[in-house]
Protein backbone atom coordinates (compact mmCIF):
# COMPACT_ATOMS: atom_id res chain seq x y z
CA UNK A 1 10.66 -49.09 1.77
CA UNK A 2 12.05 -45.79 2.97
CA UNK A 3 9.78 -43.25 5.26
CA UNK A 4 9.05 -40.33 2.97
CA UNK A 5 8.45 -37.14 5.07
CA UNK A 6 6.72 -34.13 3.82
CA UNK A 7 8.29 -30.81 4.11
CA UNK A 8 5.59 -28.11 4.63
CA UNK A 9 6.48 -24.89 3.10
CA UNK A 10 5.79 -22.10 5.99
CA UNK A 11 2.68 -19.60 5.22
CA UNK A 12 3.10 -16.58 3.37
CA UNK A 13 0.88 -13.54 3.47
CA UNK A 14 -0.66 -13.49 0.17
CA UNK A 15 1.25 -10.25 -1.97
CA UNK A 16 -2.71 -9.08 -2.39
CA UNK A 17 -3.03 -8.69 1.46
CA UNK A 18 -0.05 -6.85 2.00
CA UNK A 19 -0.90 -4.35 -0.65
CA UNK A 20 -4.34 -4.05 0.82
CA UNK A 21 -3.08 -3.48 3.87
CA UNK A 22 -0.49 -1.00 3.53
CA UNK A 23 -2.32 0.76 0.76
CA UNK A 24 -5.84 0.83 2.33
CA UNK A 25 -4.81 1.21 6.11
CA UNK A 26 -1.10 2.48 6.70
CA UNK A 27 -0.10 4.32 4.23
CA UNK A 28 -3.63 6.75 4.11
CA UNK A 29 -3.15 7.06 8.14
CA UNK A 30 0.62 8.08 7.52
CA UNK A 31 -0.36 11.39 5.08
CA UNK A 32 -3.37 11.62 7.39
CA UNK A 33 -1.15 11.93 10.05
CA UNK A 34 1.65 13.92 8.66
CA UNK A 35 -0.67 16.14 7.54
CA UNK A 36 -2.51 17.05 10.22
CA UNK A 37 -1.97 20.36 12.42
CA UNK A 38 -0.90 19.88 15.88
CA UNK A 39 -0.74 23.57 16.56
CA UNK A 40 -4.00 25.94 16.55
CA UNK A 41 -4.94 25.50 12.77
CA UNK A 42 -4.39 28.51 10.67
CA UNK A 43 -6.24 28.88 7.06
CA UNK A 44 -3.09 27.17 5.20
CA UNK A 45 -3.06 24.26 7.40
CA UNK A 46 -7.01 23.92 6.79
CA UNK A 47 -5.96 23.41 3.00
CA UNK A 48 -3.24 21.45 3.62
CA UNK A 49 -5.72 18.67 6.12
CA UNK A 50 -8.39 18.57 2.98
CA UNK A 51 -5.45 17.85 0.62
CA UNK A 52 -4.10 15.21 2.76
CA UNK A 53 -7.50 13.93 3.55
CA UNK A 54 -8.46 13.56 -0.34
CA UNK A 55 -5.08 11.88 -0.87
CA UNK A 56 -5.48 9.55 1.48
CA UNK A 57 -8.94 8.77 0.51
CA UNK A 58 -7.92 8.58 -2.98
CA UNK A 59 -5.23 6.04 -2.34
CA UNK A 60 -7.41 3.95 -1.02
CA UNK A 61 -9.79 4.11 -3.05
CA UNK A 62 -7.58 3.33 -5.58
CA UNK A 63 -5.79 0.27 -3.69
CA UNK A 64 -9.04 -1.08 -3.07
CA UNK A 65 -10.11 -1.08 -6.77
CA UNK A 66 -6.67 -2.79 -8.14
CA UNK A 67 -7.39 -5.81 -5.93
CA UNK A 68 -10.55 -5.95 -6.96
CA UNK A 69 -9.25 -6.10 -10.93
CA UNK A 70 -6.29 -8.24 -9.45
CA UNK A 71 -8.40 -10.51 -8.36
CA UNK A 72 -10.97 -10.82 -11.68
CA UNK A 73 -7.78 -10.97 -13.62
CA UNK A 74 -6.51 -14.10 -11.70
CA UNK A 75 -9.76 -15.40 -12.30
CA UNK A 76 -10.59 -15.68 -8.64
CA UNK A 77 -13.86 -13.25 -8.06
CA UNK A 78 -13.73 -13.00 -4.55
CA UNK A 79 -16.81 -12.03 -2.66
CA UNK A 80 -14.97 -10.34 0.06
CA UNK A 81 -12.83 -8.54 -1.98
CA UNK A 82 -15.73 -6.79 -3.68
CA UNK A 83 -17.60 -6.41 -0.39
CA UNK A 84 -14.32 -4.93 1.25
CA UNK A 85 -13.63 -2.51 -1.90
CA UNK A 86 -17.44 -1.22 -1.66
CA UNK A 87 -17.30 -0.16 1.90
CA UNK A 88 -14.00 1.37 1.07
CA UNK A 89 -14.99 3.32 -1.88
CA UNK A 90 -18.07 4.27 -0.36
CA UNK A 91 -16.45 5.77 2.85
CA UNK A 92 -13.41 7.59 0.38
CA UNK A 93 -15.86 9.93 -1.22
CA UNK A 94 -18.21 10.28 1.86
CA UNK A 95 -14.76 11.49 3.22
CA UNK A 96 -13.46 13.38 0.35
CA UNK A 97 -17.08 15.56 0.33
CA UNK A 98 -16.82 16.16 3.90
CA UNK A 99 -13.44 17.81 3.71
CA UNK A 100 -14.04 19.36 0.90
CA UNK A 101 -17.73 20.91 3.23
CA UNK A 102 -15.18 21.44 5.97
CA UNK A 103 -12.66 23.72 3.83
CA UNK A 104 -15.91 25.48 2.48
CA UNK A 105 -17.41 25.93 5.92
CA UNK A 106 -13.87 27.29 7.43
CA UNK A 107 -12.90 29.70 4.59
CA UNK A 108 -16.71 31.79 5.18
């Protein structure tokens, strides 16, 4: 009888991870980042930091929420998921209000 071997496929990152990844973590950073001021602020740049704060907070927001229905859809209701998207969600619009304060408190 011949020796069978078995061929093990190398490990992927799941599609789900890299989405979560790039759409919670590096892509918000990047329009954090490119948005930012490096120069002594001046009242446009102020609006321009809030906007690219609330866009980055939004996206991930938003990236955390379509894994969340990716994952229900799949039929998979992942615990982590959930927890991860709460924490997320909850820390976009703590974010979003506190730009929005700091705009407020800077245009006075």
């Amino acid at each position: 009888m011949p020796e069978t071997r078995s061929i093990e496929e190398p490990r992927r990152i799941a599609p789900v991870s890299l989405v979560g990844l790039f759409g919670i973590l590096i892509v918000p950073m990047a329009i954090v980042l490119l948005t930012n001021s490096w120069d002594p602020p001046t009242p446009p740049d102020y609006v321009r930091m809030a906007f690219g704060t609330v866009a980055a907070s939004t996206l991930a927001m938003a990236t955390a929420f379509s894994i969340v229905i990716a994952n229900n859809l799949r039929g998979s209701s992942n615990l982590i998921a959930g927890g991860v998207a709460y924490l997320v969600i909850g820390s976009g619009i703590t974010s979003i209000v506190a730009a929005a304060d700091r705009l407020v408190g800077l245009i006075d």
